[in-house]
N, C-alpha and C. Protein backbone atom coordinates (compact mmCIF):
# COMPACT_ATOMS: atom_id res chain seq x y z
N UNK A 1 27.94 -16.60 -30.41
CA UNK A 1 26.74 -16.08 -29.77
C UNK A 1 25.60 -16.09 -30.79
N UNK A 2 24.28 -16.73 -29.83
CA UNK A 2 23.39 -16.98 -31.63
C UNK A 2 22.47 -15.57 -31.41
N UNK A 3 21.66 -15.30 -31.81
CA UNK A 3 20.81 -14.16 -32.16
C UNK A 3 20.02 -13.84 -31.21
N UNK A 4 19.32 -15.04 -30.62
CA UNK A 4 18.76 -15.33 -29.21
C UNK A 4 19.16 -14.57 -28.12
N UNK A 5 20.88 -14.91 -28.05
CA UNK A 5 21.92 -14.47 -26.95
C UNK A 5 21.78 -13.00 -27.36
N UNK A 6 22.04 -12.91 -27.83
CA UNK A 6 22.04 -11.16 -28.29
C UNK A 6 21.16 -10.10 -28.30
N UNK A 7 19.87 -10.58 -28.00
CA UNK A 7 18.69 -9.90 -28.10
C UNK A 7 18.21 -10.30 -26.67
N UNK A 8 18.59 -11.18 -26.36
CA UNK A 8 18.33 -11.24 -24.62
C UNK A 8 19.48 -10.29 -23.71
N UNK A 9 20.60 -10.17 -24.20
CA UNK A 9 21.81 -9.14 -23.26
C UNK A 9 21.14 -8.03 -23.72
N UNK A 10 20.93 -7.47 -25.21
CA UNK A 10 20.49 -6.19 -25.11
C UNK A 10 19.31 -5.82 -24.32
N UNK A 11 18.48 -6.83 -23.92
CA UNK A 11 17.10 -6.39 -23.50
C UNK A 11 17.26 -6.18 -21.71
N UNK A 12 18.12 -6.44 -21.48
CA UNK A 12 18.63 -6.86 -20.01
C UNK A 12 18.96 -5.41 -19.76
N UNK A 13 18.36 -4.74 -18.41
CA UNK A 13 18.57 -3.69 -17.98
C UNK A 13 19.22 -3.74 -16.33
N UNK A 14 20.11 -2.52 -16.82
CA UNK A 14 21.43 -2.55 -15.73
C UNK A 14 21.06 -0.87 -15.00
N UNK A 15 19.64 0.00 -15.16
CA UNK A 15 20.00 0.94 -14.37
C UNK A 15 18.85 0.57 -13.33
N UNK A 16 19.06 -0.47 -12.45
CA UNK A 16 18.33 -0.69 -11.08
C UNK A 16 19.26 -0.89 -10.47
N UNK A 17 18.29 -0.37 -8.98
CA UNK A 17 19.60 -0.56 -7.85
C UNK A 17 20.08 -2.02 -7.02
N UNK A 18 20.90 -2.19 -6.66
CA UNK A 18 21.19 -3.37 -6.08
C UNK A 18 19.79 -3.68 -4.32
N UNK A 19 19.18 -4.59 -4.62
CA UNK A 19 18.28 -4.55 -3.45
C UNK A 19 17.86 -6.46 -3.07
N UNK A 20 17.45 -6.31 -2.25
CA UNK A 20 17.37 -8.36 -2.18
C UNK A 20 16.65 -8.60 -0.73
N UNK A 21 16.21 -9.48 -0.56
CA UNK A 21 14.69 -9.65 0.17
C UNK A 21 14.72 -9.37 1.29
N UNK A 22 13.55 -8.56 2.04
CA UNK A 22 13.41 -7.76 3.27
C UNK A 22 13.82 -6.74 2.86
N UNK A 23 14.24 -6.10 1.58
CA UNK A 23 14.36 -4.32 1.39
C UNK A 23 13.06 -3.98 1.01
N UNK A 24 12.85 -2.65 1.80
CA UNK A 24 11.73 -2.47 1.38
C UNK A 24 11.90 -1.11 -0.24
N UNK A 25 10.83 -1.55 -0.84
CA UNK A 25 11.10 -0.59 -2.59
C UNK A 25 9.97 -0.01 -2.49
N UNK A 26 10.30 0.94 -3.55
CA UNK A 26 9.11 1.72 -4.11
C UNK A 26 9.00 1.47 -5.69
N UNK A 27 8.69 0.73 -6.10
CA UNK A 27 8.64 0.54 -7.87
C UNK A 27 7.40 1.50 -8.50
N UNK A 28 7.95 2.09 -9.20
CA UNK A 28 7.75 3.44 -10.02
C UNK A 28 7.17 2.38 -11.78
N UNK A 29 5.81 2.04 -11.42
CA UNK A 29 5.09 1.52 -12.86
C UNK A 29 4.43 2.15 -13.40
N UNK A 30 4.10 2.02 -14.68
CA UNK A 30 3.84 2.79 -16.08
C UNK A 30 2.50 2.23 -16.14
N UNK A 31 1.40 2.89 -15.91
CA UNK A 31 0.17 2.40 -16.14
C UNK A 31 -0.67 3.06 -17.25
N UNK A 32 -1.13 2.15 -18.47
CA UNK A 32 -1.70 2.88 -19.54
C UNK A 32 -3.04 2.47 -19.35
N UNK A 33 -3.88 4.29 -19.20
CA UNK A 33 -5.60 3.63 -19.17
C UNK A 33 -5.71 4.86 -20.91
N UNK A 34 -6.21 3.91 -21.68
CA UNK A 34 -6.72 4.64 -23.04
C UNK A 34 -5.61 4.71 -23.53
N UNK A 35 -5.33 6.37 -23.94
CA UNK A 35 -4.18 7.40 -24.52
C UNK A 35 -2.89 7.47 -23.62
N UNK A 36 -3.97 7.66 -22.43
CA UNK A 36 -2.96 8.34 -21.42
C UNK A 36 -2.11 7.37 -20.83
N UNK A 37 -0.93 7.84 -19.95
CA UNK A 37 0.21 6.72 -19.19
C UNK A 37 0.40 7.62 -17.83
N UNK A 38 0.26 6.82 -16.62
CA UNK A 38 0.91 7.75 -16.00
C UNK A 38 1.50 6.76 -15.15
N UNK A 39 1.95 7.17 -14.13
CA UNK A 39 3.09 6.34 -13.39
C UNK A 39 2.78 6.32 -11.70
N UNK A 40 2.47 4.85 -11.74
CA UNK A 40 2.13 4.22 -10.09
C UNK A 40 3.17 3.76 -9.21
N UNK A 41 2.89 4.28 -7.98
CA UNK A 41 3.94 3.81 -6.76
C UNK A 41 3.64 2.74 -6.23
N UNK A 42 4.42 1.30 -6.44
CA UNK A 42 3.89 0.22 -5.11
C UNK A 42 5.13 0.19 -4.45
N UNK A 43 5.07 0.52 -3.14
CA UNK A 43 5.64 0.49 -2.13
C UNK A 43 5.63 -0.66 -1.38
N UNK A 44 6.75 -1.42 -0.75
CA UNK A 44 6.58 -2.78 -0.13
C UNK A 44 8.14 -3.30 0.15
N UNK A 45 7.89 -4.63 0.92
CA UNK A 45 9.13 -5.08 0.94
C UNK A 45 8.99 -6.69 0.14
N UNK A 46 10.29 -7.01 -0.14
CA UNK A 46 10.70 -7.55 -1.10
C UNK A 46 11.09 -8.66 -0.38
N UNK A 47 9.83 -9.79 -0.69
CA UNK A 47 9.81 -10.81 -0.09
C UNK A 47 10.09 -12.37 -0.87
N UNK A 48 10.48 -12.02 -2.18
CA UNK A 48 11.17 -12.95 -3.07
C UNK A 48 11.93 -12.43 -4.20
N UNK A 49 13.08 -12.97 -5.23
CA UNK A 49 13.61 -12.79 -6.06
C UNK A 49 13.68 -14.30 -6.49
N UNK A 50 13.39 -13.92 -8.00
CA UNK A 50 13.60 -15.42 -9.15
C UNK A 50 14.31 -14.75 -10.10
N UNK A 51 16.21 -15.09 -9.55
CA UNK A 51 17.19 -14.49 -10.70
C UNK A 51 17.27 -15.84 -12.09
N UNK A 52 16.93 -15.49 -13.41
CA UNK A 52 16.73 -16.20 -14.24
C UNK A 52 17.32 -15.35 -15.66
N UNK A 53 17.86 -14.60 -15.22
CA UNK A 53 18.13 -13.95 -16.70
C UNK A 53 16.85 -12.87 -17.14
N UNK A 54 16.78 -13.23 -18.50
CA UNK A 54 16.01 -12.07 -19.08
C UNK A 54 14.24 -12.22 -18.22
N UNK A 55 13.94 -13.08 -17.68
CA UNK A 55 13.14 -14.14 -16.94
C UNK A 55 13.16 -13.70 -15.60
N UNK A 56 13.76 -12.75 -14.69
CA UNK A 56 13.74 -12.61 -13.42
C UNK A 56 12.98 -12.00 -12.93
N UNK A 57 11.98 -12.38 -11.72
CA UNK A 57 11.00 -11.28 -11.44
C UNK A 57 11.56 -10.80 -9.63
N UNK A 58 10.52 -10.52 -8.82
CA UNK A 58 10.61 -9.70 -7.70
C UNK A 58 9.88 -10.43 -6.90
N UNK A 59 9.18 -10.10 -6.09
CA UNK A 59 7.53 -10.19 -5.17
C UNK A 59 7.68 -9.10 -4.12
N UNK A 60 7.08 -7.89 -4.14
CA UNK A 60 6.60 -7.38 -3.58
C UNK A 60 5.34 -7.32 -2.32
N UNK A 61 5.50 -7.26 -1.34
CA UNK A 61 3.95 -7.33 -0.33
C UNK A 61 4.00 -6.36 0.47
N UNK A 62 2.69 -5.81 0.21
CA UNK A 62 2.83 -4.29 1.33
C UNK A 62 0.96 -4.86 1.52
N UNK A 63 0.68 -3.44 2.61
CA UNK A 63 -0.51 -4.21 3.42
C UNK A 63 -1.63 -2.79 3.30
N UNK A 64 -2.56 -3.33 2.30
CA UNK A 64 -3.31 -2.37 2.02
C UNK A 64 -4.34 -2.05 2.15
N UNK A 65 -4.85 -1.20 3.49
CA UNK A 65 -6.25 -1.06 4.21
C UNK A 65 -6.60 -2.64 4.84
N UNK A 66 -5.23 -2.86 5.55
CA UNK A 66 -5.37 -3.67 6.26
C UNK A 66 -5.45 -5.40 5.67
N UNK A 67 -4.93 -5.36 4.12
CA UNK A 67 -5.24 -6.71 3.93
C UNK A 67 -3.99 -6.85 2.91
N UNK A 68 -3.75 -7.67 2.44
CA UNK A 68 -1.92 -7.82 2.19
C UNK A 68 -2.14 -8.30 0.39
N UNK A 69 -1.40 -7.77 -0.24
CA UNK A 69 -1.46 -7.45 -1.69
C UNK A 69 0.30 -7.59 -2.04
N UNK A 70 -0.03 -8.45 -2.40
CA UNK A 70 1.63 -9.27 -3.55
C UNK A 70 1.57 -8.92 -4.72
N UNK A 71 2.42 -8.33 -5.31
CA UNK A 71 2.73 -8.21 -6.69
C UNK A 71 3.90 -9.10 -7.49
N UNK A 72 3.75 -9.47 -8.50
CA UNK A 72 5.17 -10.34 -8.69
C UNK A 72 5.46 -8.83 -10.53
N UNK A 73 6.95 -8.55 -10.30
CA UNK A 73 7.36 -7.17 -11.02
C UNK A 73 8.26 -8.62 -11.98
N UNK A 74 8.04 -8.59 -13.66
CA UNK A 74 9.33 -9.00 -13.57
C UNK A 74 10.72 -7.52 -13.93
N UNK A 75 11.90 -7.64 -13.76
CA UNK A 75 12.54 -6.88 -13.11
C UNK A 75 13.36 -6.36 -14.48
N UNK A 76 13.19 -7.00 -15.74
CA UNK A 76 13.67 -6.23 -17.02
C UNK A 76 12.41 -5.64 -18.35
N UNK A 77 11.39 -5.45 -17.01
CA UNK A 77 9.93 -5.10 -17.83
C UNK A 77 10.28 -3.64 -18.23
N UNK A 78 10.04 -2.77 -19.55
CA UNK A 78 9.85 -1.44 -19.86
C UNK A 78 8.68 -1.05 -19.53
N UNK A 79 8.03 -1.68 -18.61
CA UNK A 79 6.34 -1.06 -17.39
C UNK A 79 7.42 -0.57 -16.41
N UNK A 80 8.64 -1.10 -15.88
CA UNK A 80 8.97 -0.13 -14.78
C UNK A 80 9.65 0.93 -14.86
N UNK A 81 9.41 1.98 -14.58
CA UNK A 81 10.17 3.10 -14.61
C UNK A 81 11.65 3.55 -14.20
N UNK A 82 10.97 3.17 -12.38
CA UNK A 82 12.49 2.43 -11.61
C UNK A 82 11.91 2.26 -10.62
N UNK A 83 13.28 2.01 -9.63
CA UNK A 83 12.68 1.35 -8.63
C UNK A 83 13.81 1.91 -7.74
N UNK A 84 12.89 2.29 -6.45
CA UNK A 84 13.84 3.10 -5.03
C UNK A 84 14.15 2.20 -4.52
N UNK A 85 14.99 2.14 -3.83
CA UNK A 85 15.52 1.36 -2.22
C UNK A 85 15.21 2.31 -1.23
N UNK A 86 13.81 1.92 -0.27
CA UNK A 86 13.81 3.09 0.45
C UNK A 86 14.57 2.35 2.02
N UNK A 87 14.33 1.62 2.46
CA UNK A 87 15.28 0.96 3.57
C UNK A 87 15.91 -0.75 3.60
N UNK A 88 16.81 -0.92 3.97
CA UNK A 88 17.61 -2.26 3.40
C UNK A 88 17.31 -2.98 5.07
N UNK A 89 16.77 -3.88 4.68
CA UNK A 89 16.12 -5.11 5.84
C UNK A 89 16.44 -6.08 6.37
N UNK A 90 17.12 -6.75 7.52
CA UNK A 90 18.08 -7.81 8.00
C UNK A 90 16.89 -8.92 8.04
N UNK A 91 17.35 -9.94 7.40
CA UNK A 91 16.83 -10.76 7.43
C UNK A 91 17.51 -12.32 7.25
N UNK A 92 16.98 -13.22 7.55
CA UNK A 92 17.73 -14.41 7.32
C UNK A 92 17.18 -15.50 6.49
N UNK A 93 16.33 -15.16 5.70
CA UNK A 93 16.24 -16.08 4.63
C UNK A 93 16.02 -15.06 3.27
N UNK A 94 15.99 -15.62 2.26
CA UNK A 94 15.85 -15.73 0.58
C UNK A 94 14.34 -15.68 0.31
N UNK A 95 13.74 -16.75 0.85
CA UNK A 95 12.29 -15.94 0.47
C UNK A 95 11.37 -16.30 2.03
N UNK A 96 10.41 -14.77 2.21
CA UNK A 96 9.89 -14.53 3.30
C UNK A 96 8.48 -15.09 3.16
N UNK A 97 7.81 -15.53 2.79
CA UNK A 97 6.73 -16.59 2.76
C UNK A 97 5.99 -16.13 3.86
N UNK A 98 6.80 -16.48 5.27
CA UNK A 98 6.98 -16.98 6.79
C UNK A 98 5.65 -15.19 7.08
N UNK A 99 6.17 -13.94 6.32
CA UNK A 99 4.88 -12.96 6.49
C UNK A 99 3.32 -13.12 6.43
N UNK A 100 3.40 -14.18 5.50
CA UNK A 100 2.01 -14.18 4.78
C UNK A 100 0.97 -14.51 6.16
N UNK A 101 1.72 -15.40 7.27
CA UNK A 101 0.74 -15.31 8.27
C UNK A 101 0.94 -14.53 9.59
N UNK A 102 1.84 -13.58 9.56
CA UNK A 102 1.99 -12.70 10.55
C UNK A 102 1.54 -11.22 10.07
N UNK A 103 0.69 -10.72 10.80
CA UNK A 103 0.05 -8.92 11.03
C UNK A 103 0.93 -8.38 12.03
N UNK A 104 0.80 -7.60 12.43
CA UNK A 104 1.04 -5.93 12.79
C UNK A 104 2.77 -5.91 13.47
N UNK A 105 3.12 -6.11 14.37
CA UNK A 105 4.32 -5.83 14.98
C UNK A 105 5.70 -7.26 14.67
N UNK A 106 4.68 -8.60 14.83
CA UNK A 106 5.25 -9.67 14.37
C UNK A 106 5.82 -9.71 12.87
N UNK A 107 5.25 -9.41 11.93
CA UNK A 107 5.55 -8.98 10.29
C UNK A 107 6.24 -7.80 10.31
N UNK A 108 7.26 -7.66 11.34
CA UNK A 108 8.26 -6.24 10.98
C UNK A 108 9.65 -6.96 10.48
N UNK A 109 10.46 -6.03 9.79
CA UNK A 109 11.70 -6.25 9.12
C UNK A 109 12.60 -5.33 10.03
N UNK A 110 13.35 -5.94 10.88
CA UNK A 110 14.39 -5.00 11.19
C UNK A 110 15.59 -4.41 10.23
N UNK A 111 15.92 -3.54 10.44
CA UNK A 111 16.92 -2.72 9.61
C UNK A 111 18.02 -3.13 9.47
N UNK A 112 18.45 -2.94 8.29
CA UNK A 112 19.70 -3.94 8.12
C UNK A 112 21.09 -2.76 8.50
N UNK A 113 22.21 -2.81 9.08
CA UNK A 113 23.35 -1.55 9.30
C UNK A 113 24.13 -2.08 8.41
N UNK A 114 25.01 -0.61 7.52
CA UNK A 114 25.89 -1.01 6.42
C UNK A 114 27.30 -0.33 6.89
N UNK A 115 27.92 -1.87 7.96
CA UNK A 115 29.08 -0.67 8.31
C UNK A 115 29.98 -0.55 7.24
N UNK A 116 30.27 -0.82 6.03
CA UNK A 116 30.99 -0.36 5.29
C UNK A 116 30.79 1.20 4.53
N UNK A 117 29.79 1.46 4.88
CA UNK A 117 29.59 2.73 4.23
C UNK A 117 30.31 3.68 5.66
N UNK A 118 31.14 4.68 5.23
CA UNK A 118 31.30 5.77 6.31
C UNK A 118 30.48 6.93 6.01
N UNK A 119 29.94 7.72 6.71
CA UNK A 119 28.65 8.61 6.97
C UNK A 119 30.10 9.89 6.87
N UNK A 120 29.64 10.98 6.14
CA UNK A 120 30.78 11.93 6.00
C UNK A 120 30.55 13.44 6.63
């Protein structure tokens, strides 16, 4: 393993939750204005993943005052704090693109059901 390898596994972060496109997140970012840091909510669903290793990012799109705002997170940045899974989204493709020209009821994500989980 050369030095490279080793400083890329350590940098690689393992406390995010398992989530993948059409979930919708809340990513919890670290915003520094001056001195100060405080910590921003973008809320959205998760309309791409680029798994690449230390290299992997997200895409986020949520719709803000009516006009649609993409973020691309990459996903082993120390800007994110963390990141929620607030609902898991049925969908049938890998990347949702197919939103960028649909508004209001047409651009919905139906809910994805997890019958393996039993409710107790």
């Amino acid at each position: 393993m050369t030095q490279i390898d080793a400083l890329t596994r350590e940098a690689l972060r393992t406390d995010h939750p398992e989530f993948r496109s059409g979930d919708t997140v809340g990513v919890h970012v670290r915003i520094r204005e001056g001195e100060k840091e405080r910590i921003q909510v973008f809320q959205g669903a998760v309309i791409q993943q680029h798994r690449n290793g230390i290299h992997s990012t997200f895409t986020v799109r949520k719709i803000s005052s009516g006009v649609g705002v993409e973020r691309v997170f990459p996903l082993h940045s120390p800007m994110i704090a963390k990141i929620e899974v607030k609902s898991r989204g049925r969908v049938r493709r890998a990347k949702l693109f197919y939103l960028r020209e649909r508004t209001g009821k047409k651009a919905r994500i139906r809910d994805r059901r997890d019958y393996n989980k039993q409710d107790a």
